[in-house]
Protein backbone atom coordinates (compact mmCIF):
# COMPACT_ATOMS: atom_id res chain seq x y z
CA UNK A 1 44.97 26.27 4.09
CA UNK A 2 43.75 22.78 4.13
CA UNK A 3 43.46 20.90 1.19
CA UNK A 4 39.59 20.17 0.20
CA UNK A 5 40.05 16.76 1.06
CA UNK A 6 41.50 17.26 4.33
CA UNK A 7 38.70 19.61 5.32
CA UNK A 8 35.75 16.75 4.38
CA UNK A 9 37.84 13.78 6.45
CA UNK A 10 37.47 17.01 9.41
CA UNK A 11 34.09 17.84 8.93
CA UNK A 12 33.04 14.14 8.16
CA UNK A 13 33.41 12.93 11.87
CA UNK A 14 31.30 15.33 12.99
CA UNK A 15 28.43 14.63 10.44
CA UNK A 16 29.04 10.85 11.41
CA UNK A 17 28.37 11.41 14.91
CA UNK A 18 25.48 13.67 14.58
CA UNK A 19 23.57 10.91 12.25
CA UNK A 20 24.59 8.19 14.73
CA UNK A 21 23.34 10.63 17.54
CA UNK A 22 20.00 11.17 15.59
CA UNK A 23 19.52 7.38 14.91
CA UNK A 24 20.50 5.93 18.16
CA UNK A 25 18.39 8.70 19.96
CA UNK A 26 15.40 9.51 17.72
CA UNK A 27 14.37 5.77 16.61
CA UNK A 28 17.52 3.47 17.50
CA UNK A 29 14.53 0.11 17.46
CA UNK A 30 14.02 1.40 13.28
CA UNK A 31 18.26 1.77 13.56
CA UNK A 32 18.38 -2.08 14.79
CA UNK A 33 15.92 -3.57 12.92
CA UNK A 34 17.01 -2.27 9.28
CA UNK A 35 20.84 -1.60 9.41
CA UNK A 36 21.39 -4.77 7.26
CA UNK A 37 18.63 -4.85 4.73
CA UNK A 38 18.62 -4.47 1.31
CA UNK A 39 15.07 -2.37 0.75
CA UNK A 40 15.48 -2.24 -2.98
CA UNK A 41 15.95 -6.48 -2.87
CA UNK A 42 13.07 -6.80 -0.29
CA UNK A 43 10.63 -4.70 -2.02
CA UNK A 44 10.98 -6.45 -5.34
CA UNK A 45 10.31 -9.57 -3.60
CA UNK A 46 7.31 -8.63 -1.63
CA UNK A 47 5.70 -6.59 -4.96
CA UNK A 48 3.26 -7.56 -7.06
CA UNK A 49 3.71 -7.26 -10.52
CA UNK A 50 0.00 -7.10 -11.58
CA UNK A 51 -0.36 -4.55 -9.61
CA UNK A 52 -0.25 -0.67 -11.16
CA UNK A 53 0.10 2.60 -9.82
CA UNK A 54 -2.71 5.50 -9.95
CA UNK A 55 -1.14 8.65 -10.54
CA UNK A 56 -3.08 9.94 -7.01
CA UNK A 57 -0.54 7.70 -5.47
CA UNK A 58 3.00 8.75 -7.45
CA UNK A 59 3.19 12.17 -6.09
CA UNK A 60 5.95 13.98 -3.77
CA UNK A 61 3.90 13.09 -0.04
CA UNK A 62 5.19 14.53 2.59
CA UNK A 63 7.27 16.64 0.22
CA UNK A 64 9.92 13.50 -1.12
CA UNK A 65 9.99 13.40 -4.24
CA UNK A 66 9.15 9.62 -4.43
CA UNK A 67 6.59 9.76 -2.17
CA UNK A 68 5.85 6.31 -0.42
CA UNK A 69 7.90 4.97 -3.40
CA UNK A 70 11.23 5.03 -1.11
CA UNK A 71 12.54 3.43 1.67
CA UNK A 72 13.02 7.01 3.48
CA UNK A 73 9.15 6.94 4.73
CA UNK A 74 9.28 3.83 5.60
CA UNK A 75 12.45 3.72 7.71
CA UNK A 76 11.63 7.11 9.36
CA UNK A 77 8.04 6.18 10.67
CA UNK A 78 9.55 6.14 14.32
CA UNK A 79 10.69 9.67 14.39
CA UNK A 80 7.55 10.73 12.66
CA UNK A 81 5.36 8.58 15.70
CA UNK A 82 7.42 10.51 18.25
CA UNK A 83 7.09 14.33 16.74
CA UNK A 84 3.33 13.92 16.45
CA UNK A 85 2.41 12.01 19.29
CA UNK A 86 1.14 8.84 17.98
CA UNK A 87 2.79 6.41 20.08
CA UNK A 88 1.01 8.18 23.11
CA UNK A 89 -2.33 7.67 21.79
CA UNK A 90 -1.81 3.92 20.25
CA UNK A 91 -3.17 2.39 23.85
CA UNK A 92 -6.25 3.92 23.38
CA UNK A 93 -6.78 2.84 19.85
CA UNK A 94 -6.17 -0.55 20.59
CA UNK A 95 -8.06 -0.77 23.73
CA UNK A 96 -11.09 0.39 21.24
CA UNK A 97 -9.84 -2.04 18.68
CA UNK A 98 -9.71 -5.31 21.07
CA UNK A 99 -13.30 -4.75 22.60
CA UNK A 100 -14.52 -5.92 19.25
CA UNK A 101 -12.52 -8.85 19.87
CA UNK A 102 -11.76 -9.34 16.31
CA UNK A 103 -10.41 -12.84 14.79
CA UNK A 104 -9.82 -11.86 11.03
CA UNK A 105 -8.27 -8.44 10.71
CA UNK A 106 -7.19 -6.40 7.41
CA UNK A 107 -5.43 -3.62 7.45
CA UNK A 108 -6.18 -1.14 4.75
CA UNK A 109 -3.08 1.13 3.83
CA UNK A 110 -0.96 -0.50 6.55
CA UNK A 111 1.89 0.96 6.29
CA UNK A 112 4.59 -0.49 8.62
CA UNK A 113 1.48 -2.06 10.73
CA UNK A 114 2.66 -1.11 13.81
CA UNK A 115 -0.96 -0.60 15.44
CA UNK A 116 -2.57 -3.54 13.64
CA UNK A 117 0.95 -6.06 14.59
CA UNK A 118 0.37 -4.68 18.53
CA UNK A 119 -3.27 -5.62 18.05
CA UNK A 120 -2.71 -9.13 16.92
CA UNK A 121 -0.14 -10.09 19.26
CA UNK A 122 -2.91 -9.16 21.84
CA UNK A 123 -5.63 -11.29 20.45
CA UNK A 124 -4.09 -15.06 20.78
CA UNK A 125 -5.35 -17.21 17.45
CA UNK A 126 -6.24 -14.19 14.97
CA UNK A 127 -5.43 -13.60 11.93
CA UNK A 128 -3.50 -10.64 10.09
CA UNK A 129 -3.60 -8.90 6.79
CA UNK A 130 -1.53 -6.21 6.21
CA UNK A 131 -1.94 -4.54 2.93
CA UNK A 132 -0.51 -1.71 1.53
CA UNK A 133 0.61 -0.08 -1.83
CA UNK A 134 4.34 0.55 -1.28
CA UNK A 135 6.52 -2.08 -1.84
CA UNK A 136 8.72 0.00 0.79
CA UNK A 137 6.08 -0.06 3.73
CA UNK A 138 5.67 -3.54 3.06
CA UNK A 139 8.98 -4.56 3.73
CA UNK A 140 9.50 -2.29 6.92
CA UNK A 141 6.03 -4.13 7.77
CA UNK A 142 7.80 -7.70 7.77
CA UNK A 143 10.52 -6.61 9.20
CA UNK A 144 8.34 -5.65 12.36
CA UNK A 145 6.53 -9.05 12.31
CA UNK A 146 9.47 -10.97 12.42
CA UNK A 147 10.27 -8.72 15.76
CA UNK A 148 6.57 -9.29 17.11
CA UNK A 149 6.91 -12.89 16.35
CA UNK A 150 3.42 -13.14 14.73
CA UNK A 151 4.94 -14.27 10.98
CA UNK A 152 2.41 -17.29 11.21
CA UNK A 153 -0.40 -15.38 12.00
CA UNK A 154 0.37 -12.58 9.17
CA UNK A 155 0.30 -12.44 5.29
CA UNK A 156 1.29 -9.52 3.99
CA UNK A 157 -0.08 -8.05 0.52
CA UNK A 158 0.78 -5.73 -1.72
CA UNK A 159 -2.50 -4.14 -3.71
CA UNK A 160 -4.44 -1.34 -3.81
CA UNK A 161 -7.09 -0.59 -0.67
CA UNK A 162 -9.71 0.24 -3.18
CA UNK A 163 -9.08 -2.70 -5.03
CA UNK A 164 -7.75 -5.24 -3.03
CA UNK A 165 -8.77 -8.92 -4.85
CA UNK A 166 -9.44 -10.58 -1.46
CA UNK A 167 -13.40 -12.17 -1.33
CA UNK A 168 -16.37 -10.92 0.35
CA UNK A 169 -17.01 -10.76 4.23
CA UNK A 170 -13.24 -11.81 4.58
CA UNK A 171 -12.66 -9.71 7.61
CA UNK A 172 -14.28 -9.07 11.27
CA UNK A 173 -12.43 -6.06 11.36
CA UNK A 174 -11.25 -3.98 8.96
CA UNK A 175 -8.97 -1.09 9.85
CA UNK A 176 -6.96 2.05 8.24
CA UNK A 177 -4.63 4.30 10.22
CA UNK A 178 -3.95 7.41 9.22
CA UNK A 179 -4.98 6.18 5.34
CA UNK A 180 -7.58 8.80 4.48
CA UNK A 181 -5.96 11.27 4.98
CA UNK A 182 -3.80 10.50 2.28
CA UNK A 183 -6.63 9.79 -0.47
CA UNK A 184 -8.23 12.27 -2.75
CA UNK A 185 -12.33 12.45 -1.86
CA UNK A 186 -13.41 9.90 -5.17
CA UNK A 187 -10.83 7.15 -3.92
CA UNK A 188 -11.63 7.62 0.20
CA UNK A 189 -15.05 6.68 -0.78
CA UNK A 190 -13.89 3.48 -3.04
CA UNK A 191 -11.89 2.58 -0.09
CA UNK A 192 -14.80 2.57 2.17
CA UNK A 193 -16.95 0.74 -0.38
CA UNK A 194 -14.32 -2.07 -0.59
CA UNK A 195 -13.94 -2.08 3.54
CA UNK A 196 -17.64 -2.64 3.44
CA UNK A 197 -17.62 -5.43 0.96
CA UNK A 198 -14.91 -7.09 3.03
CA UNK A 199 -16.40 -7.07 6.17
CA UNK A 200 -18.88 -10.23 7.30
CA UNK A 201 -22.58 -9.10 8.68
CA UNK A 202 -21.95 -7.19 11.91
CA UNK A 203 -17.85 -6.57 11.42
CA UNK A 204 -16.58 -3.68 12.44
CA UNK A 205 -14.99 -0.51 10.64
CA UNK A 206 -11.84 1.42 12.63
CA UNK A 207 -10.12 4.28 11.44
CA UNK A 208 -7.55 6.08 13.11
CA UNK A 209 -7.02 9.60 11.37
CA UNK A 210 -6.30 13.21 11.88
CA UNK A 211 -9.68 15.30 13.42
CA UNK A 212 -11.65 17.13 10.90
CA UNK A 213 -13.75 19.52 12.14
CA UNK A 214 -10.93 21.14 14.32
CA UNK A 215 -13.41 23.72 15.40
CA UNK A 216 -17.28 25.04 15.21
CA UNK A 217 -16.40 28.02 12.84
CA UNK A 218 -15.56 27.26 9.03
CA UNK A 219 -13.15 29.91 8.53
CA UNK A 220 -11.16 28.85 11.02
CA UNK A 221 -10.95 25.56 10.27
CA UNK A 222 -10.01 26.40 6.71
CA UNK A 223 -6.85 28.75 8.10
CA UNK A 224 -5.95 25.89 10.09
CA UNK A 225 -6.60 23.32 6.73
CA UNK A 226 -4.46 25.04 5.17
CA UNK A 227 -1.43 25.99 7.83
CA UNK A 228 -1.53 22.01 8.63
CA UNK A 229 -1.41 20.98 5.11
CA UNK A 230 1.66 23.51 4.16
CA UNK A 231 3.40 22.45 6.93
CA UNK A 232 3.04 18.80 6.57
CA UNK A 233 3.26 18.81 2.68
CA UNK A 234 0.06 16.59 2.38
CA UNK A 235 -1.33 16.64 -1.00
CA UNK A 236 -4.63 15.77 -0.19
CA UNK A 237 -5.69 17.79 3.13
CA UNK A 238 -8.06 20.01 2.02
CA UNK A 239 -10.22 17.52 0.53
CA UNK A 240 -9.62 14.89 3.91
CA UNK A 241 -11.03 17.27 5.74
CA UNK A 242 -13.77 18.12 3.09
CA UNK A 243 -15.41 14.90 3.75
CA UNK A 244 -16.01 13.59 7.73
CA UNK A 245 -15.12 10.19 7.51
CA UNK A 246 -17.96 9.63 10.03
CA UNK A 247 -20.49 10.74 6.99
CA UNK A 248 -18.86 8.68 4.57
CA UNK A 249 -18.95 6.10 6.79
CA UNK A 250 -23.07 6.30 7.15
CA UNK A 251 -23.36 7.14 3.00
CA UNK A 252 -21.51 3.77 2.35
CA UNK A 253 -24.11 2.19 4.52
CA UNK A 254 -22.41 1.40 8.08
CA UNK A 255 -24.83 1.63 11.13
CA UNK A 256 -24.01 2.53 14.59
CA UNK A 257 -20.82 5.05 13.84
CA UNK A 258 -19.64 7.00 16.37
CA UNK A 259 -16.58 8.92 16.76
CA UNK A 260 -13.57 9.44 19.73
CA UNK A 261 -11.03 12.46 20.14
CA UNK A 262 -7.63 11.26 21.22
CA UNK A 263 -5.48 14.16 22.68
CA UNK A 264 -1.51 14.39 22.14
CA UNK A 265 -0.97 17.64 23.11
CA UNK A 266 -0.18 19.50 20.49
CA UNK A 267 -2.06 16.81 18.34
CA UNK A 268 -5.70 15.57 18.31
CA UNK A 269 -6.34 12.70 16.72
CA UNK A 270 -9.93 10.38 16.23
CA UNK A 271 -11.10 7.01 16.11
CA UNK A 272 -14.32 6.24 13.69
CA UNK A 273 -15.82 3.18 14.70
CA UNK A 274 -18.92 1.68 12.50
CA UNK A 275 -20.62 -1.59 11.76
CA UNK A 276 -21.43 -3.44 8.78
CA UNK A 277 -25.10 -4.11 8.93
């Protein structure tokens, strides 16, 4: 028989080439982009040491035990786009998104900001805000600005969306993609508070989210609730889709809200669009 360590320099190879296969295959731009960075280094420098963590926040999403707390989420976001679809509905969300022809954006729980970064390179002479809670999204977030080329046009900010410290009517648009969905009902409504006080008379209000209200028939939509949110390990699902974002939207006050499906077979997403009065 082999020795032990004769069988791992076999085996290793093989696991080798599978995770190059899976990298170069399944997101070989995230494989590019981050093969040289130090996230740990990056994410100290972008974080903000005022800033604390609600305990809503340092739980196991998406079933990781550090949550949004890692680099893994971060770096992964392209093979998560592809398995659900989300790069095949991003054209419509930005075609909805640059009819408001927006010149100060914020994005709420930006994540790597790869809607709100296509947006502004669209939309010559506007002005970016990405903010966001993880350190770790953060820095995959600058890493995609320096690839867009829009680093002058950008600041980047680590805070809380419910809290964020920036002044009144700072924003035309304010946006959150695929945010709420993530937020347990008492902060989703801060959230929308503080998008309200941000935007200037007559800005607008987009968020891009999982449907709620998959169906006419309540039962239903609570077997489906909960399949979805087993699946998916999301902490928060049953109370996301407890509370249509397009009624919290008119409770906080916005007028003229209106709603879009956007299909990805097997997905179905939706766009809530609203206006500050």
């Amino acid at each position: 028989m082999p020795e032990h360590g004769t069988a791992e320099r076999a085996i290793s190879p093989q696991r080798t080439g599978i995770k190059r296969w899976v990298e170069e295959r399944l997101f070989p731009e995230a494989r590019e982009r981050y093969k040289e960075l130090d996230w740990e280094r990056a994410a100290q420098l972008l974080r903000d040491r005022s800033v604390t963590y609600p305990d809503y926040f340092l739980v196991p999403h998406h079933g990781l035990v550090d949550g949004y707390m890692s680099a893994c989420q971060a770096f992964s976001w392209e093979l998560i786009e592809h398995i659900f679809g989300i790069r095949r509905v991003r054209p419509r969300v930005l075609t909805l998104a640059r009819q408001l022809r927006p010149q100060r954006i914020i994005d709420l729980g930006s994540g790597t900001g790869l809607t709100s970064i296509e947006l502004l390179r669209s939309l010559p002479g506007s002005q970016l805000i990405l903010l966001d809670l993880s350190p770790y999204q953060l820095v995959a977030a600058e890493q995609q600005v320096r690839y867009a080329g829009v680093g002058t046009r950008t600041r980047l900010m680590h805070a809380r969306a419910e809290e964020t410290g920036l002044a009144d009517g700072t924003a035309d648009l304010v946006m959150a993609s695929l945010l709420f969905h993530e937020l347990p009902c008492l902060e989703a409504r801060l959230v929308m508070r503080e998008a309200h006080r941000l935007l200037a008379p007559n800005g607008h209000l987009l968020l891009f989210d999982a449907i709620q209200e998959v169906t006419p028939w309540r039962a239903v939509n609570n077997i489906l609730t909960t399949l979805l949110a087993t699946l998916m390990h999301e902490i928060y699902w049953h109370e996301y889709m407890s509370q249509p974002l397009w009624e919290l939207c008119q409770e906080e006050q916005f007028i003229r809200v209106r709603r879009t499906l956007l299909f990805a077979f097997p997905w179905i997403y939706q766009v809530v669009l609203a206006t500050r009065a």
